[in-house]
N, C-alpha and C. Protein backbone atom coordinates (compact mmCIF):
# COMPACT_ATOMS: atom_id res chain seq x y z
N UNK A 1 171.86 111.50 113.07
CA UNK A 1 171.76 112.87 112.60
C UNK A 1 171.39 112.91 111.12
N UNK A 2 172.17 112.36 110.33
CA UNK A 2 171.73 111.79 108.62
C UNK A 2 169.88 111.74 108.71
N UNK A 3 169.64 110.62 109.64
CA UNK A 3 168.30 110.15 109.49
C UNK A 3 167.53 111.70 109.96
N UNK A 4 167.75 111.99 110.84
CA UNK A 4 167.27 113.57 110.95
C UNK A 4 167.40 114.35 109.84
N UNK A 5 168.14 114.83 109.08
CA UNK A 5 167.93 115.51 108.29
C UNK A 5 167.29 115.29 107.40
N UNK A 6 167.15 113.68 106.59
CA UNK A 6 166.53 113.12 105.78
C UNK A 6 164.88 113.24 105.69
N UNK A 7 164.43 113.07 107.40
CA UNK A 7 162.89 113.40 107.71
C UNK A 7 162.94 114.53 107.15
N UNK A 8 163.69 115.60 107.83
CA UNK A 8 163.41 117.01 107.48
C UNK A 8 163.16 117.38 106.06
N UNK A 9 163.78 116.89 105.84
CA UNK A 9 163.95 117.32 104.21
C UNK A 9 162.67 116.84 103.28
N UNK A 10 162.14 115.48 104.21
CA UNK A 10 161.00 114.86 103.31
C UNK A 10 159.61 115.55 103.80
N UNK A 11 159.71 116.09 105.08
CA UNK A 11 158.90 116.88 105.68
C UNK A 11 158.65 118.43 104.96
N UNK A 12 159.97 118.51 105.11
CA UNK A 12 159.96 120.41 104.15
C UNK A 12 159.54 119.95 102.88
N UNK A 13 159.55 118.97 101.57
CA UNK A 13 159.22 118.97 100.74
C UNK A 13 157.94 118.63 100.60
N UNK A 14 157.13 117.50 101.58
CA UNK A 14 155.61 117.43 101.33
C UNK A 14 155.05 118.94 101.45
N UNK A 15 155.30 119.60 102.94
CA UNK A 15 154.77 120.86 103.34
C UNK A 15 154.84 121.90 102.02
N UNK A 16 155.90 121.66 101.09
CA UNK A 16 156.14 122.80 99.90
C UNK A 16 155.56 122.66 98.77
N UNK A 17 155.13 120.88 98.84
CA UNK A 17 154.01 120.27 97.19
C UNK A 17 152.84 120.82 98.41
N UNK A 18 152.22 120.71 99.31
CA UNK A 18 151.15 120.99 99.86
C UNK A 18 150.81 122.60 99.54
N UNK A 19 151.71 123.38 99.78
CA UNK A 19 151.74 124.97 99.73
C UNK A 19 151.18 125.35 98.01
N UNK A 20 152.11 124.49 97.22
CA UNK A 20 152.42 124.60 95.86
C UNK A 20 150.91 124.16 95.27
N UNK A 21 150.74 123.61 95.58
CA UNK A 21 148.92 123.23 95.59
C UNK A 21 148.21 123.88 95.52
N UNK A 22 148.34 124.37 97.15
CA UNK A 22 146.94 125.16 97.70
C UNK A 22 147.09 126.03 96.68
N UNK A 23 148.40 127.14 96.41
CA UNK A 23 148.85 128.10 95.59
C UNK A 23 147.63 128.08 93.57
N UNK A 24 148.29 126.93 93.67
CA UNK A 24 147.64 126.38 92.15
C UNK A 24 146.48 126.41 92.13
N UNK A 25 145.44 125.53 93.09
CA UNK A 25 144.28 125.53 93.33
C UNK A 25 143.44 127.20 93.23
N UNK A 26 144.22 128.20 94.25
CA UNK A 26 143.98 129.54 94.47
C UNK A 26 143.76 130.20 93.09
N UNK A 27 144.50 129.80 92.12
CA UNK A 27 144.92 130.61 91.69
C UNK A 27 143.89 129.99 90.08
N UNK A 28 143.68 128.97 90.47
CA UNK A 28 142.43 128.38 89.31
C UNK A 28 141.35 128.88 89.72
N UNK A 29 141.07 128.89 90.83
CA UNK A 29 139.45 129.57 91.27
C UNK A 29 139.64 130.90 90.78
N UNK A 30 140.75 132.03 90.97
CA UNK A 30 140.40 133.19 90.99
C UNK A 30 139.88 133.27 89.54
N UNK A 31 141.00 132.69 88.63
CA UNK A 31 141.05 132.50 87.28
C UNK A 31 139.41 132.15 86.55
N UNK A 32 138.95 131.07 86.91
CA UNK A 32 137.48 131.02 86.77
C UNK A 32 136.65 131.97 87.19
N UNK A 33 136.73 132.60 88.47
CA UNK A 33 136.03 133.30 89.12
C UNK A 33 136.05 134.59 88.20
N UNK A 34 137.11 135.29 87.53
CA UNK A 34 137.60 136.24 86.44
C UNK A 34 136.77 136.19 85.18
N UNK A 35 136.80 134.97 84.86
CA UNK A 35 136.02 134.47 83.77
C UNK A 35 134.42 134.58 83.83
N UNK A 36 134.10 133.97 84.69
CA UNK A 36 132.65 133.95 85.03
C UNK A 36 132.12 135.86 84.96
N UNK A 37 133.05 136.56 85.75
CA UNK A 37 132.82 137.80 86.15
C UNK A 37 133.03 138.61 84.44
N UNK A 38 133.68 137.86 83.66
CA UNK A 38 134.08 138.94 82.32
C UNK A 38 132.93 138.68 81.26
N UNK A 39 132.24 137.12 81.23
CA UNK A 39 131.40 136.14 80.46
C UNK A 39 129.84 137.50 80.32
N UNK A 40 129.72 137.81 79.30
CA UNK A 40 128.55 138.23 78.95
C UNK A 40 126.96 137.14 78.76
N UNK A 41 126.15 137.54 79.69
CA UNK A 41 125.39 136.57 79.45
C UNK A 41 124.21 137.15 78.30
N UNK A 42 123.37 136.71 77.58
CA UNK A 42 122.66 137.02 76.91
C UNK A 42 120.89 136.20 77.18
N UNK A 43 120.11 136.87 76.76
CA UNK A 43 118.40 136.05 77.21
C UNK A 43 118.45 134.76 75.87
N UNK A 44 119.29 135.07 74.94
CA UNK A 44 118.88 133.88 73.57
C UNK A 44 120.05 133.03 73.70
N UNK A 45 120.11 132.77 74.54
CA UNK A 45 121.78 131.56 74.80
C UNK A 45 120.87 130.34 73.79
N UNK A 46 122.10 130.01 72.63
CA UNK A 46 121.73 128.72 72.48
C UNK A 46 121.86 127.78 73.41
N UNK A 47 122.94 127.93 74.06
CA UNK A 47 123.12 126.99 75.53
C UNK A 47 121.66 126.19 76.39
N UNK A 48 120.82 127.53 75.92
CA UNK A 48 119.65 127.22 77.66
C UNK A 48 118.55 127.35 76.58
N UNK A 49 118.04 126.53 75.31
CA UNK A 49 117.29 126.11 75.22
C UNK A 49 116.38 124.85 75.02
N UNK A 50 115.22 124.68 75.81
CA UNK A 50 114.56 123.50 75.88
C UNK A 50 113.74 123.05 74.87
N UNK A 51 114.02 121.73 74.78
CA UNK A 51 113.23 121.49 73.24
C UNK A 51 111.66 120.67 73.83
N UNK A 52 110.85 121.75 74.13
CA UNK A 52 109.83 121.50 74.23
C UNK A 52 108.70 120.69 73.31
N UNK A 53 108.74 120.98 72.10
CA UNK A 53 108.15 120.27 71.02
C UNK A 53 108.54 118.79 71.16
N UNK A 54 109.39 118.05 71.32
CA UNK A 54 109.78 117.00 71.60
C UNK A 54 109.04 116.12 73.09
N UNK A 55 109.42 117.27 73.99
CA UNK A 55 108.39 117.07 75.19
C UNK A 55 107.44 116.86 75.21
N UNK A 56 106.58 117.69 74.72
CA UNK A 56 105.48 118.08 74.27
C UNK A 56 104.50 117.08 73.68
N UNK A 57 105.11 116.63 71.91
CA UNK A 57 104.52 115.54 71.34
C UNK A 57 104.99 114.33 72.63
N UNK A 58 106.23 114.16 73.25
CA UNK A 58 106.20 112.50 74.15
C UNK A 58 105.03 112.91 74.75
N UNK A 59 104.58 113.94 75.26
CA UNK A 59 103.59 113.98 76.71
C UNK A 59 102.54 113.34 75.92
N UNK A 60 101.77 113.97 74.79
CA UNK A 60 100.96 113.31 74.08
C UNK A 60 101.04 112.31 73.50
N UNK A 61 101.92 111.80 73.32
CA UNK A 61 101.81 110.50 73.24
C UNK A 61 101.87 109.55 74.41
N UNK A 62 102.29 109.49 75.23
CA UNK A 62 102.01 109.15 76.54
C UNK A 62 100.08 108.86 77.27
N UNK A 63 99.65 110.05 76.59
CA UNK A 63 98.34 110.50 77.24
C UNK A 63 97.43 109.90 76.05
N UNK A 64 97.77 109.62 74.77
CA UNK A 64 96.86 108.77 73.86
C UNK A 64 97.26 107.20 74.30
N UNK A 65 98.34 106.49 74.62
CA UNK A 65 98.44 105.11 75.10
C UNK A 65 97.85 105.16 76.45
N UNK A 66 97.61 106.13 77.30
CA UNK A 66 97.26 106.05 78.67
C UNK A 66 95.48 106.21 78.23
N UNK A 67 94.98 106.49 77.35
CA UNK A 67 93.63 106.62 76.91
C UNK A 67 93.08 105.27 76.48
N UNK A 68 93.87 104.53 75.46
CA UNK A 68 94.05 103.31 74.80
C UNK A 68 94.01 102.54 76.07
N UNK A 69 94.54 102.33 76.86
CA UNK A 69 94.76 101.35 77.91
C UNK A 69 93.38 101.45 79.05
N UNK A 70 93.13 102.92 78.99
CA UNK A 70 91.81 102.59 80.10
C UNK A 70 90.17 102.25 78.77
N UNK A 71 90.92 102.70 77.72
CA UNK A 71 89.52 101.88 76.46
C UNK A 71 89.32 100.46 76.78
N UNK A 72 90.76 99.90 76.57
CA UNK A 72 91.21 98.57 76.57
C UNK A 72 90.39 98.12 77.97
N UNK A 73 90.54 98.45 78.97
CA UNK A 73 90.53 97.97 80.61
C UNK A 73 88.64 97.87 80.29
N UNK A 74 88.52 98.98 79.57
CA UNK A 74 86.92 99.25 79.86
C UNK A 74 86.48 98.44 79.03
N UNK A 75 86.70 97.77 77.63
CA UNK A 75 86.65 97.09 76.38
C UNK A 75 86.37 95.38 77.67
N UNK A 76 87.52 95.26 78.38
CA UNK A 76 87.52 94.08 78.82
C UNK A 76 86.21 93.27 80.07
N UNK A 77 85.81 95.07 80.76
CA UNK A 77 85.25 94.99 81.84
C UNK A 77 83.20 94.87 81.57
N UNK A 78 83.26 95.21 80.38
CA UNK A 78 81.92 95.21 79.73
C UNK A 78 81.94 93.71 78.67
N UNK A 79 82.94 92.93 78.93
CA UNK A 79 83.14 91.66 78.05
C UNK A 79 82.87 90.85 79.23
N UNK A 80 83.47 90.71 80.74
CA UNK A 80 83.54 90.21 81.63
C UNK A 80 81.84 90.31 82.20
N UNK A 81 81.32 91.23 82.08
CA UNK A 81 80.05 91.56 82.60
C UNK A 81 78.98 91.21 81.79
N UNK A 82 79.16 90.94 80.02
CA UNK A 82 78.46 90.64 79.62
C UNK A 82 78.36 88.75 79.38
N UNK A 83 79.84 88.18 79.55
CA UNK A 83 79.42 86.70 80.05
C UNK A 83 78.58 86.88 81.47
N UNK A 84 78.84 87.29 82.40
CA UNK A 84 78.12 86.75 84.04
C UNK A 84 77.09 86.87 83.16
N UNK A 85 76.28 87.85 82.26
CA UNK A 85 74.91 87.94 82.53
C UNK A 85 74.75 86.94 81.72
N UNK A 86 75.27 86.31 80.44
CA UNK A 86 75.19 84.91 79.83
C UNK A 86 75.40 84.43 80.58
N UNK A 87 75.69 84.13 81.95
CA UNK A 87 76.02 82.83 83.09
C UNK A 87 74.87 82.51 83.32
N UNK A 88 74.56 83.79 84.28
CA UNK A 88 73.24 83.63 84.85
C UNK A 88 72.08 83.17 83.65
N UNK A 89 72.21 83.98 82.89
CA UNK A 89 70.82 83.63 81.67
C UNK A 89 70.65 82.05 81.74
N UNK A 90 72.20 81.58 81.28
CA UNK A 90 72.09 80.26 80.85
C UNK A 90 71.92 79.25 82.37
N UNK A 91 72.05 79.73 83.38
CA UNK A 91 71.74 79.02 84.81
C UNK A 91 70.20 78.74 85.01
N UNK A 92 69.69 80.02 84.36
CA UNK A 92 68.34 80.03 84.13
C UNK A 92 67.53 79.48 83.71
N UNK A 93 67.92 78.99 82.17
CA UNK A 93 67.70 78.15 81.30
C UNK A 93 67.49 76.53 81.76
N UNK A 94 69.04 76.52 81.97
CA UNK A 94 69.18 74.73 82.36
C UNK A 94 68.20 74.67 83.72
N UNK A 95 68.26 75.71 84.57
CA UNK A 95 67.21 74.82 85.56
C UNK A 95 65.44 75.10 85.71
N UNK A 96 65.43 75.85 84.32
CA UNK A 96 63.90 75.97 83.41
C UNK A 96 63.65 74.09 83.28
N UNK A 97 64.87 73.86 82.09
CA UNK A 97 65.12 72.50 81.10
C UNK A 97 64.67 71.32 82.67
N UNK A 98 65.63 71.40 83.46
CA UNK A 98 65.69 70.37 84.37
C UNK A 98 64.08 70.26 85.02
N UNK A 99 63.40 71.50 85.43
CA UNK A 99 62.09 71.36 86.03
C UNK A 99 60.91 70.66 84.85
N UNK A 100 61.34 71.23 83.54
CA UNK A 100 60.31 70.35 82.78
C UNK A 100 60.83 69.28 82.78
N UNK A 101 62.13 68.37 82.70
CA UNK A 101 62.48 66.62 82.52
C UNK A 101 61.71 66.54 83.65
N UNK A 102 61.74 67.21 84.99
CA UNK A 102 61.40 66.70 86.21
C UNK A 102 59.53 66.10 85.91
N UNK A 103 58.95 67.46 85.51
CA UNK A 103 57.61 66.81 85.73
C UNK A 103 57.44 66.71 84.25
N UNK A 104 57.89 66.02 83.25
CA UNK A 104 57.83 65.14 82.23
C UNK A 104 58.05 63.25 82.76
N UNK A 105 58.82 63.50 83.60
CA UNK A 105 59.15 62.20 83.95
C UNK A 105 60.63 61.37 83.33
């Protein structure tokens, strides 16, 4: 019977921190909810402004290294194209050179 009452008692007290809770919880939402509802909002909130200028110059700078890099790509691709055609030239050459040793002897 002891042990019976003992549950009970530990039972009635979770159920009363559980109640005591919900209670607290209730009673923070309304409380915010009060707040929110009393809060004057205004269009010039320092809160809600974006610092665009900052944005702004990164974007451009972003878009001058992204310019730089396809210079660069293009710098490399007219370097690459202008050896082949020194390849070939000089392929040209040596087997000019080789046909005269040939009929020189």
């Amino acid at each position: 019977r002891v042990d019976q009452l003992k549950y009970d008692v530990q039972h009635l007290q979770t159920a009363l921190r559980n109640f005591q809770h919900r209670r607290y919880m209730r009673e923070q939402q309304e409380r915010q909810r009060e707040e929110l509802l009393a809060r004057t909002f205004t269009t010039n909130d320092s809160d809600t402004t974006i610092p665009i200028d900052e944005t702004l110059q990164f974007n451009e700078s972003l878009q001058s290294a992204h310019r730089g890099m396809d210079d660069l790509i293009g710098s490399g691709t007219n370097i690459l194209q202008g050896l082949r055609d020194q390849r070939v030239t000089l392929k040209g050459t040596h087997k000019k050179i080789l046909d005269v040793a040939n009929m020189l002897g």
